[in-house]
C-alpha atoms as a PDB file:
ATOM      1  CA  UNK A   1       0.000   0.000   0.000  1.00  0.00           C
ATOM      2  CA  UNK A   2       1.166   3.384  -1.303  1.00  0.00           C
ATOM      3  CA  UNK A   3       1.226   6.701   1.484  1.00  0.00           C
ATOM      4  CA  UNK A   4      -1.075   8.280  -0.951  1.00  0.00           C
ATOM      5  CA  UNK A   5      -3.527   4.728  -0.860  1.00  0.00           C
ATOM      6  CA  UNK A   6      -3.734   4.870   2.814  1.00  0.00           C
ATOM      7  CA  UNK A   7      -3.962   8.739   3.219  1.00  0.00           C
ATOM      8  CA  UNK A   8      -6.989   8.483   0.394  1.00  0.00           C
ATOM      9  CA  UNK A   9      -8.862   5.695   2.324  1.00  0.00           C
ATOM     10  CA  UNK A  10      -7.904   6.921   5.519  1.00  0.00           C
ATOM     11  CA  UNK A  11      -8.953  10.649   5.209  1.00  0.00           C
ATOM     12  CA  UNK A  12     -11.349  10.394   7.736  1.00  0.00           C
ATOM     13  CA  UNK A  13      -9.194   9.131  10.484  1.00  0.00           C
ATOM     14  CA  UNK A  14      -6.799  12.310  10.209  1.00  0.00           C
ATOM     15  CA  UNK A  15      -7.271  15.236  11.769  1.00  0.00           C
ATOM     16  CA  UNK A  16      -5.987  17.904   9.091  1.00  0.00           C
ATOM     17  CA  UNK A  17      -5.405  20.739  11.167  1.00  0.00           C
ATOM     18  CA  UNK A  18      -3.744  18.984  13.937  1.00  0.00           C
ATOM     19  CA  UNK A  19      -1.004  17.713  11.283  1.00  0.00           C
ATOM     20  CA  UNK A  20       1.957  19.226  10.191  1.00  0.00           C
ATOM     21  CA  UNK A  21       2.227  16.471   6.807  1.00  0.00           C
ATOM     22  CA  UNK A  22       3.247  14.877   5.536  1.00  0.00           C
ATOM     23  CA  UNK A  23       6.732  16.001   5.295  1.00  0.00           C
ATOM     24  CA  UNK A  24       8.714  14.699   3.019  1.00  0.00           C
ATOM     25  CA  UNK A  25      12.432  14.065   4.271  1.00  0.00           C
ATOM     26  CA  UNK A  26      13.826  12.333   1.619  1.00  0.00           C
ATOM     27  CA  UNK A  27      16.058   9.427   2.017  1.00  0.00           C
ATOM     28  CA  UNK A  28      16.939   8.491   5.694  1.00  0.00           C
ATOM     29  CA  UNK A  29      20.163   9.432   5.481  1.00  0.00           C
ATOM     30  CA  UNK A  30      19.820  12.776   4.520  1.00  0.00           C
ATOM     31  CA  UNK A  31      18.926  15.858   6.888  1.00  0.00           C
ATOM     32  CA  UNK A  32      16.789  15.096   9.231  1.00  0.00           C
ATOM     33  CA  UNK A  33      16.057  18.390  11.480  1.00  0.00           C
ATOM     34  CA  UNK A  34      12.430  18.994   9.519  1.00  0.00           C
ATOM     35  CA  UNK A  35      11.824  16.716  12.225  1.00  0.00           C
ATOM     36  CA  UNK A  36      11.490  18.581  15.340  1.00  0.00           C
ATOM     37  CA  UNK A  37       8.172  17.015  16.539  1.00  0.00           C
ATOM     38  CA  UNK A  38       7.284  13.888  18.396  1.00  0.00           C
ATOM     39  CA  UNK A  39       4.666  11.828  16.050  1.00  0.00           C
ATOM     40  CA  UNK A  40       3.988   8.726  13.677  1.00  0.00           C
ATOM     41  CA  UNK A  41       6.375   8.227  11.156  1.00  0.00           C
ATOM     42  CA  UNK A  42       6.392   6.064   7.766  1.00  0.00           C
ATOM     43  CA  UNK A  43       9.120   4.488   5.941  1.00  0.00           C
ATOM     44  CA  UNK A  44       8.477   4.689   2.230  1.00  0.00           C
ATOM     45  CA  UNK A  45      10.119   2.495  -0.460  1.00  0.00           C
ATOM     46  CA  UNK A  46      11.063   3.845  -4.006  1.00  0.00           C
ATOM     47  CA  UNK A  47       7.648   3.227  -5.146  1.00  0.00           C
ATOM     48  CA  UNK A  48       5.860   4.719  -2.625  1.00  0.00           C
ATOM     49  CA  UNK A  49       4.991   2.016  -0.665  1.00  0.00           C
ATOM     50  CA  UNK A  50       5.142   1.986   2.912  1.00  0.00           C
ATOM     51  CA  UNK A  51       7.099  -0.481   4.231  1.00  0.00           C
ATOM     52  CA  UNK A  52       6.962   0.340   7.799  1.00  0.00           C
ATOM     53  CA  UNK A  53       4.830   2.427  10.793  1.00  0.00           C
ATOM     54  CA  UNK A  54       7.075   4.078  13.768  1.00  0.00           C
ATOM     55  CA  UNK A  55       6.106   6.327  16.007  1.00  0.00           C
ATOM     56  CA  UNK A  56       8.059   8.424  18.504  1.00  0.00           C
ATOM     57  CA  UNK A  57       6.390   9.949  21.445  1.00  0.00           C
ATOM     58  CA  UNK A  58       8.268  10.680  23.852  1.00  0.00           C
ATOM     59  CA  UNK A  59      11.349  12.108  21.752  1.00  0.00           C
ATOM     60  CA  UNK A  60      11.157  13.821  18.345  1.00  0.00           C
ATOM     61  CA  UNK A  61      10.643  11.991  15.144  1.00  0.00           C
ATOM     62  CA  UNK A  62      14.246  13.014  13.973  1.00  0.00           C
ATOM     63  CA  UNK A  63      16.105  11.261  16.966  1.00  0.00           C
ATOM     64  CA  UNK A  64      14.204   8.332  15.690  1.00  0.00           C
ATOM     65  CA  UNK A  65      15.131   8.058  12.304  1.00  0.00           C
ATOM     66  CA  UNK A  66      18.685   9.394  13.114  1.00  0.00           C
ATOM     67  CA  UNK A  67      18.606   5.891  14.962  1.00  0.00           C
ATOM     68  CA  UNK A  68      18.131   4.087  11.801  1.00  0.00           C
ATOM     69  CA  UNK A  69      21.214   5.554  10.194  1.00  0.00           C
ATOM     70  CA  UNK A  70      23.400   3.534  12.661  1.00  0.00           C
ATOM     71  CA  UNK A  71      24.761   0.355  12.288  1.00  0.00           C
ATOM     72  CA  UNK A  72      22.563  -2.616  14.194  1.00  0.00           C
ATOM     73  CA  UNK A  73      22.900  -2.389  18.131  1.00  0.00           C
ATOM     74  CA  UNK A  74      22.210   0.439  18.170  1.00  0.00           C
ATOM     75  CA  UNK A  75      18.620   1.671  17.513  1.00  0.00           C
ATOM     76  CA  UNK A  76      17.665  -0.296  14.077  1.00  0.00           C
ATOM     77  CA  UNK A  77      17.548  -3.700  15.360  1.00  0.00           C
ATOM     78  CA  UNK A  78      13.903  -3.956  15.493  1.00  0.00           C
ATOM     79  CA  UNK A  79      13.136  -2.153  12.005  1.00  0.00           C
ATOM     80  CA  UNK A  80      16.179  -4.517  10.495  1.00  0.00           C
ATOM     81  CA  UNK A  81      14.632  -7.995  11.689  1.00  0.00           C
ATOM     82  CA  UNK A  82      11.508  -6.979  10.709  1.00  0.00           C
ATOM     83  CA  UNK A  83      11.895  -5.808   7.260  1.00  0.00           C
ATOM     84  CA  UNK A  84      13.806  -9.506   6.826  1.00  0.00           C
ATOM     85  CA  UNK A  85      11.493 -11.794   8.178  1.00  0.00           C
ATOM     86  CA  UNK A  86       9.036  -9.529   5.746  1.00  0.00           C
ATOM     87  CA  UNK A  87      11.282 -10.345   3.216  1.00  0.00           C
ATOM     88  CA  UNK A  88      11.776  -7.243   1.788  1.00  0.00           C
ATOM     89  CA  UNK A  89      15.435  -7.605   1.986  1.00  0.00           C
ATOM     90  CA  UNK A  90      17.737  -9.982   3.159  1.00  0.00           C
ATOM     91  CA  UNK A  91      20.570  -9.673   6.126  1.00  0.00           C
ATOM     92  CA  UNK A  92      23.705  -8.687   3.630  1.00  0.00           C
ATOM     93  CA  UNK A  93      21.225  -5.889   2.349  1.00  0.00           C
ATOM     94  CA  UNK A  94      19.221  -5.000   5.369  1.00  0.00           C
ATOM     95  CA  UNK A  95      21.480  -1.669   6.293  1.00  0.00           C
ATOM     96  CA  UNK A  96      21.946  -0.356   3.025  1.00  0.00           C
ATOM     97  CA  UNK A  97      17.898  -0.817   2.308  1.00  0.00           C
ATOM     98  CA  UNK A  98      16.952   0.937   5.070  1.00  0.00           C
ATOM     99  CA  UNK A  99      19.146   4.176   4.221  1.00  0.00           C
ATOM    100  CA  UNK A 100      17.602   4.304   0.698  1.00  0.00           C
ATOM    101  CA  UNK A 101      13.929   4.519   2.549  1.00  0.00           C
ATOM    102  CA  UNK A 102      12.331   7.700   2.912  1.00  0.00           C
ATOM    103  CA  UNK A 103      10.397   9.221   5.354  1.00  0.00           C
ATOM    104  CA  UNK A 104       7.254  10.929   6.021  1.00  0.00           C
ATOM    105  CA  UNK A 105       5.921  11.749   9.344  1.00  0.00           C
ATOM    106  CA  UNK A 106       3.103  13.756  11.170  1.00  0.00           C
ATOM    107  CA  UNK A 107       2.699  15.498  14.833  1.00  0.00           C
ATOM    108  CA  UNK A 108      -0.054  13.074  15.802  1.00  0.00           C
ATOM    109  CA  UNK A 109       0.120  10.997  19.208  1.00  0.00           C
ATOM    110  CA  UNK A 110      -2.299   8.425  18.843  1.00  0.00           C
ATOM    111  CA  UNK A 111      -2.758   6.941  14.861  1.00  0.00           C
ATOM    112  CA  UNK A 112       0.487   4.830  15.210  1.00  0.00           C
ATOM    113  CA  UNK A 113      -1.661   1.440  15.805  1.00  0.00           C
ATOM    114  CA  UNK A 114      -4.780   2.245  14.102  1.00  0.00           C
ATOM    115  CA  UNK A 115      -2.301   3.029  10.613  1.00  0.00           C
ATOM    116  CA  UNK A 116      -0.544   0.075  11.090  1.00  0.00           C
ATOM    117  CA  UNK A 117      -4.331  -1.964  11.266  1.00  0.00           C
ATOM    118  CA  UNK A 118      -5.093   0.020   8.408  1.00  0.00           C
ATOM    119  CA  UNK A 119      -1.889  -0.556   6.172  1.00  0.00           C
ATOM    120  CA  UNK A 120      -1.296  -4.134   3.924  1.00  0.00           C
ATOM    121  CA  UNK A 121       1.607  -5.132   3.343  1.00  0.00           C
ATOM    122  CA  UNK A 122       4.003  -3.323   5.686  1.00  0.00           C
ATOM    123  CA  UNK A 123       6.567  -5.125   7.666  1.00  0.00           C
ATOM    124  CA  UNK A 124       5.450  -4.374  11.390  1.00  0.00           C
ATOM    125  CA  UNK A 125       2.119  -6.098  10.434  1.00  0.00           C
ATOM    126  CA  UNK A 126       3.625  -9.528  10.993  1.00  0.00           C
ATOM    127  CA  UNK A 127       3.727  -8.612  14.940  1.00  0.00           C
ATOM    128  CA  UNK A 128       0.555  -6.530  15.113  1.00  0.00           C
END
């Protein structure tokens, strides 16, 4: 499922003046200050297609996904074993996959689970 598949089908759920998004960051390992909010975040694919549903509450979105620029051990162990047993990539490509994701994310506190319900085909499904 594309961002723009779950946004359209979604609509309802959102609360459009209580977002800030979604802002488009670009790949993870770029600049991540637009950032500066806690909130739900998505990991995109090339296509468009969400691979995966974060959320960071109690720091901001940016320390987050600053986490997933790191080698595993250190904050991306989680997304990394996920994405594999998703089979989206495989362990000799899991780091260099999840730099090449890119990143959307809104100042919202409480869609994290009901997006992931909503979402097919993302990787954090198989543990919902």
């Amino acid at each position: 499922m594309t961002i723009n598949e779950l946004w359209e089908k979604n609509k309802n759920l959102f609360k459009i003046k209580d977002l800030k998004g979604p802002v488009v960051l670009g790949l993870i390992k770029e600049d991540t200050k637009v950032f500066k909010f806690p909130g739900v975040y998505f990991l995109v694919d090339e296509n468009e297609k969400i691979v995966y549903i974060g959320s960071s509450y109690v720091r901001t979105v940016r320390i987050r996904v600053m986490q997933y620029q790191q080698k595993r051990g250190t904050g991306n162990d989680d997304l990394y074993c996920d994405l594999i047993n998703a089979k989206f990539t495989d362990e000799a490509n899991a780091e260099s996959y999840i730099k090449k994701l890119k990143v959307y994310a809104y100042e919202d506190r409480s869609l994290e689970y009901k997006l992931i319900e909503l979402a097919e085909g993302i990787a954090n499904s198989i543990i919902v």
